[in-house]
N, C-alpha and C. Protein backbone atom coordinates (compact mmCIF):
# COMPACT_ATOMS: atom_id res chain seq x y z
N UNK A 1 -106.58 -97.04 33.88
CA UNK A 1 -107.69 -96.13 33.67
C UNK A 1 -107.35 -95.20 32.51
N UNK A 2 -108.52 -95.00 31.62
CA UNK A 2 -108.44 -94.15 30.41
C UNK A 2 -109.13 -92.88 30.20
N UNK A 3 -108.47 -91.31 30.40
CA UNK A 3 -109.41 -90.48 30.56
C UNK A 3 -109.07 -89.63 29.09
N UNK A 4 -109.87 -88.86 28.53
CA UNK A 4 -109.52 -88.16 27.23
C UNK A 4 -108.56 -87.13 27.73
N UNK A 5 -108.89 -86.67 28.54
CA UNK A 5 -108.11 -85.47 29.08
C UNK A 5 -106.88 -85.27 29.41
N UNK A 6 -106.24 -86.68 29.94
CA UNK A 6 -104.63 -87.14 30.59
C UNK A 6 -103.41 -86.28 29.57
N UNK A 7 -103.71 -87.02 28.45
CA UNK A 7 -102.59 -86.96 27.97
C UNK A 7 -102.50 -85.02 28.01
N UNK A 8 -103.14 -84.08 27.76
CA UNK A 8 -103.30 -82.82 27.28
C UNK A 8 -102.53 -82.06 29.10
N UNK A 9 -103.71 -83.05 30.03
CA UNK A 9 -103.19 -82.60 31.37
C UNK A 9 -101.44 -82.58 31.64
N UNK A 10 -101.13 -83.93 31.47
CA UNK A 10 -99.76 -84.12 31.31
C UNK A 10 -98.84 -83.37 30.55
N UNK A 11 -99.08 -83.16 29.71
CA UNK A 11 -98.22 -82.21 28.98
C UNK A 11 -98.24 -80.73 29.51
N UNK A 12 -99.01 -80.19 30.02
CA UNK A 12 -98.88 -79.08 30.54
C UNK A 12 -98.68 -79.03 31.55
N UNK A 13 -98.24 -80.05 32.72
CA UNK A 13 -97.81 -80.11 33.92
C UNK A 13 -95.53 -79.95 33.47
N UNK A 14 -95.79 -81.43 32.84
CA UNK A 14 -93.85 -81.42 32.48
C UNK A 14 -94.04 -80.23 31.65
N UNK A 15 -94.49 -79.34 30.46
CA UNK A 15 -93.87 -77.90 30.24
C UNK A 15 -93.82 -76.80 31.44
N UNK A 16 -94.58 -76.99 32.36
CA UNK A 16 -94.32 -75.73 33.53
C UNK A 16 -93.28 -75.94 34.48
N UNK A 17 -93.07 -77.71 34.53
CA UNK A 17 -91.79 -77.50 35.31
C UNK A 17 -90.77 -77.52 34.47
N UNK A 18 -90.56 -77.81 32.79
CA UNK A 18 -89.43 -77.52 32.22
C UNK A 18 -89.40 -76.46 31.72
N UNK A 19 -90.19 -75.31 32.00
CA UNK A 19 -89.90 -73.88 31.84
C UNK A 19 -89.55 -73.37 32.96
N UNK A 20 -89.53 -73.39 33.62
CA UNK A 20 -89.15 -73.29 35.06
C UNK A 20 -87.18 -73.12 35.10
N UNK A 21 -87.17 -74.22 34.35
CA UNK A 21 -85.25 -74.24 34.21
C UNK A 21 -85.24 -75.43 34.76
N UNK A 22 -85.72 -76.68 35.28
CA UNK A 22 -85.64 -77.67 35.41
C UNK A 22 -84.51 -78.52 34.56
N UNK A 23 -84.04 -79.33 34.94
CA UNK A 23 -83.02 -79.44 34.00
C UNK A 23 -83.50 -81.44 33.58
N UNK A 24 -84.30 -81.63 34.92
CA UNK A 24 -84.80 -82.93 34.44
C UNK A 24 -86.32 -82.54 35.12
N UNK A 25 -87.36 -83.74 34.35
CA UNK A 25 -88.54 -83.40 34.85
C UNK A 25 -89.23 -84.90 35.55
N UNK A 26 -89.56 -84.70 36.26
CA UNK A 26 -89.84 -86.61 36.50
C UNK A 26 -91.26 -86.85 36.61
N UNK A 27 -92.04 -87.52 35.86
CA UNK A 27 -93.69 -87.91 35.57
C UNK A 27 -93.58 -89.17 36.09
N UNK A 28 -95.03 -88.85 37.27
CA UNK A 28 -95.31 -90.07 37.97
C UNK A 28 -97.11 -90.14 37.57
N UNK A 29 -97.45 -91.25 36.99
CA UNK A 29 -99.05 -91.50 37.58
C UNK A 29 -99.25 -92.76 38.29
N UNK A 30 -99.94 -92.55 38.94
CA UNK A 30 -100.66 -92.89 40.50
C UNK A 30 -101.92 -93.24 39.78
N UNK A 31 -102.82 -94.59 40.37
CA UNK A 31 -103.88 -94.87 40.52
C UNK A 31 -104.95 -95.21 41.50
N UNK A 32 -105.89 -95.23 41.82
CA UNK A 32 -106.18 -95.55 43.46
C UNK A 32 -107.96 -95.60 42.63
N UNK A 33 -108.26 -96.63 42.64
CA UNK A 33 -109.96 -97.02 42.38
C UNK A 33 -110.37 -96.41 40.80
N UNK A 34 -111.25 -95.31 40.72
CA UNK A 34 -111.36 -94.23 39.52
C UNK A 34 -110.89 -93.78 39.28
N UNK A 35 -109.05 -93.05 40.33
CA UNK A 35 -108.76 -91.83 40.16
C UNK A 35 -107.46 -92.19 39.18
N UNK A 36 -107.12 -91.08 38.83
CA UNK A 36 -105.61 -91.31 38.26
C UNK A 36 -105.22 -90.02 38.70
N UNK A 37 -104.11 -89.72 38.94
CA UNK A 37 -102.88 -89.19 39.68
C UNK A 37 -101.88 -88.29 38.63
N UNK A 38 -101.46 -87.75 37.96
CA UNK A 38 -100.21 -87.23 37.52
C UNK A 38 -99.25 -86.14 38.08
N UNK A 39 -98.44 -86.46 37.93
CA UNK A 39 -97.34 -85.81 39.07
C UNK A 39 -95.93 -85.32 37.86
N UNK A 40 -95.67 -83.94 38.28
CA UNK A 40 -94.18 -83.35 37.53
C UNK A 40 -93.86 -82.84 38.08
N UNK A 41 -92.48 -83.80 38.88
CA UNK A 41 -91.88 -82.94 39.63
C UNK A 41 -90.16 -82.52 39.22
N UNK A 42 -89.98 -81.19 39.64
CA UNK A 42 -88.75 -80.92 39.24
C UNK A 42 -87.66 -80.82 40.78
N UNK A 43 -86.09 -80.44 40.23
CA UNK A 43 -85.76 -80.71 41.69
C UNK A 43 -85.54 -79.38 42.36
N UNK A 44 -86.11 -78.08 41.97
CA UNK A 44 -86.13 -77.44 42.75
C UNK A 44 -87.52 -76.45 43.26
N UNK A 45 -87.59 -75.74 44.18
CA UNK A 45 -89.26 -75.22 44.49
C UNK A 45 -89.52 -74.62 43.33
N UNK A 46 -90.41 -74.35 42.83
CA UNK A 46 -90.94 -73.50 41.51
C UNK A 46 -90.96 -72.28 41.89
N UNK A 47 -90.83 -70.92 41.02
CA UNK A 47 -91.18 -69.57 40.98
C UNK A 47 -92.77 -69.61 41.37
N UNK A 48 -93.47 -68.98 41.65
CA UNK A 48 -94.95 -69.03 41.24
C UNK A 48 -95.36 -69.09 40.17
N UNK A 49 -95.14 -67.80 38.88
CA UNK A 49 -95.62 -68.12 37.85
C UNK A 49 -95.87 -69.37 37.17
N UNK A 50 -94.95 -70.54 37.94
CA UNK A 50 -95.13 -71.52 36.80
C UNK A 50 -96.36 -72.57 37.44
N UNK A 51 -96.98 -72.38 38.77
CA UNK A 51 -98.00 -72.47 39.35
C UNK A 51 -99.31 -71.69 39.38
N UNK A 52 -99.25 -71.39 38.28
CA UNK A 52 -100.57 -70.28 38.71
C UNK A 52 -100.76 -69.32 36.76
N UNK A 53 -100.00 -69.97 36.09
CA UNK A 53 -99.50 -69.30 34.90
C UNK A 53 -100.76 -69.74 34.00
N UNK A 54 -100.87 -69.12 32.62
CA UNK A 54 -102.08 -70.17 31.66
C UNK A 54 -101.85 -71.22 31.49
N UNK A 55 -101.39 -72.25 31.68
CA UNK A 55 -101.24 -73.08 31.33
C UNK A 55 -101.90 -74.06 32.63
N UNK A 56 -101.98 -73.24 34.17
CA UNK A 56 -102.21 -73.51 35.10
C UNK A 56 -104.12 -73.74 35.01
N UNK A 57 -104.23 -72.44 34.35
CA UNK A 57 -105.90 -72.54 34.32
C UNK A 57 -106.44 -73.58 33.69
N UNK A 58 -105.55 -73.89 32.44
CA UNK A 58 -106.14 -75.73 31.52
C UNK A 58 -105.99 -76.76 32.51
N UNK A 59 -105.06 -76.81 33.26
CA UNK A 59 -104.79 -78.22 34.46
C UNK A 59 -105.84 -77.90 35.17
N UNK A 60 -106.70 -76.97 36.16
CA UNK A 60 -107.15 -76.79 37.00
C UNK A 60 -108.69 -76.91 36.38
N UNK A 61 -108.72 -76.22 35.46
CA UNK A 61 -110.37 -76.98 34.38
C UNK A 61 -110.70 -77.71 34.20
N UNK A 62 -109.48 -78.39 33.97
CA UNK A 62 -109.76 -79.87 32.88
C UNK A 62 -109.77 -81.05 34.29
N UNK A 63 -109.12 -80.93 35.19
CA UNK A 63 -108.80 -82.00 36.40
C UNK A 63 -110.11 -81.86 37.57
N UNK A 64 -110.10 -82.99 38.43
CA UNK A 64 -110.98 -82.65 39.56
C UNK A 64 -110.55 -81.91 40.19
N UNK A 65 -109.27 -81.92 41.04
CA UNK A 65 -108.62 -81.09 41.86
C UNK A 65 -107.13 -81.73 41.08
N UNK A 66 -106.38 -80.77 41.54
CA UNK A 66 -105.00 -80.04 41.46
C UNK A 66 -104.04 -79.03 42.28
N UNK A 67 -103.13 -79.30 42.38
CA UNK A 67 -102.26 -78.28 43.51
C UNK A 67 -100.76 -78.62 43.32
N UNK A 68 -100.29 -78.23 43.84
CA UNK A 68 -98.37 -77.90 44.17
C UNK A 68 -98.02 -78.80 45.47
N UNK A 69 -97.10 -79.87 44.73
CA UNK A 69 -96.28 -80.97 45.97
C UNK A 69 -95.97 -79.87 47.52
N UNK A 70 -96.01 -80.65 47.91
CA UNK A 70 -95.85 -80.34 49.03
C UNK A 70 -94.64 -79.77 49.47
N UNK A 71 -93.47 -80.19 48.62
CA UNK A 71 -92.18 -79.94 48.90
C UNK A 71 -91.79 -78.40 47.55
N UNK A 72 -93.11 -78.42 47.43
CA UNK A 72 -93.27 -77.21 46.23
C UNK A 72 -92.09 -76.87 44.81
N UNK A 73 -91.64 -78.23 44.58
CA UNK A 73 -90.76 -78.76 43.31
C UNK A 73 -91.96 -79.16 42.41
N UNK A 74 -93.10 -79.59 42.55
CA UNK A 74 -93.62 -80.18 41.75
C UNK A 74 -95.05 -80.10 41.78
N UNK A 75 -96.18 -79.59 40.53
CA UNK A 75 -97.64 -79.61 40.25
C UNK A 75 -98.07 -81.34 40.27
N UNK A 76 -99.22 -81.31 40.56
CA UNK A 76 -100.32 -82.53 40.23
C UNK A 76 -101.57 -82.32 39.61
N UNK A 77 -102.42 -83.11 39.17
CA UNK A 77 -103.90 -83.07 38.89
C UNK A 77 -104.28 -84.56 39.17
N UNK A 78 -105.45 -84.31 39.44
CA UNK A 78 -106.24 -85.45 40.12
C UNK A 78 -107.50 -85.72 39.15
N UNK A 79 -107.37 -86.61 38.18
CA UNK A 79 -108.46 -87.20 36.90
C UNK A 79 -109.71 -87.84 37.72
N UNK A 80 -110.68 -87.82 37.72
CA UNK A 80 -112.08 -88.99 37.94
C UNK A 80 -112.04 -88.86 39.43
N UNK A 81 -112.98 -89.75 40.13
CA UNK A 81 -113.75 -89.48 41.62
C UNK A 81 -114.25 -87.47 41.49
N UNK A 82 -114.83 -87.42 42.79
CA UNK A 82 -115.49 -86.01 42.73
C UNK A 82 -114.52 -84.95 43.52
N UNK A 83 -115.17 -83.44 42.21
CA UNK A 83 -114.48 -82.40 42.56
C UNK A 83 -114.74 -81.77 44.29
């Protein structure tokens, strides 16, 4: 799946966890029907700022939905199907 938006999303997911102090960053995308998936996760929980920072407001605009792994090391955004 090809969205204009990915690549811009992606990049501002791996800079918040490699500002963070991450020392490695690991990018996963996921597909499932329309959607596409991107995932940066780092190996430790994030500060907040780097969840919620400007860079947070472009992921959360630009994506359907978006949020913080569960294990709270790592942001996502969720491309295509509905917000």
């Amino acid at each position: 799946m090809k969205h204009p938006d990915a690549p811009l999303i992606a990049h501002e997911l791996f800079v918040a966890i490699l500002k963070s102090g991450a020392p490695v960053v690991d990018m996963t995308l996921s597909t499932a029907g329309p959607r596409l998936r991107i995932t940066a996760q780092g190996p430790e929980p994030l500060p907040v700022i780097y969840s919620h920072g400007p860079g947070w407001a472009l992921i959360s605009g630009l994506s359907h939905l978006s949020g913080l792994t569960t294990d709270e090391c790592g942001l996502w955004a969720q491309l295509g199907g509905k917000r």
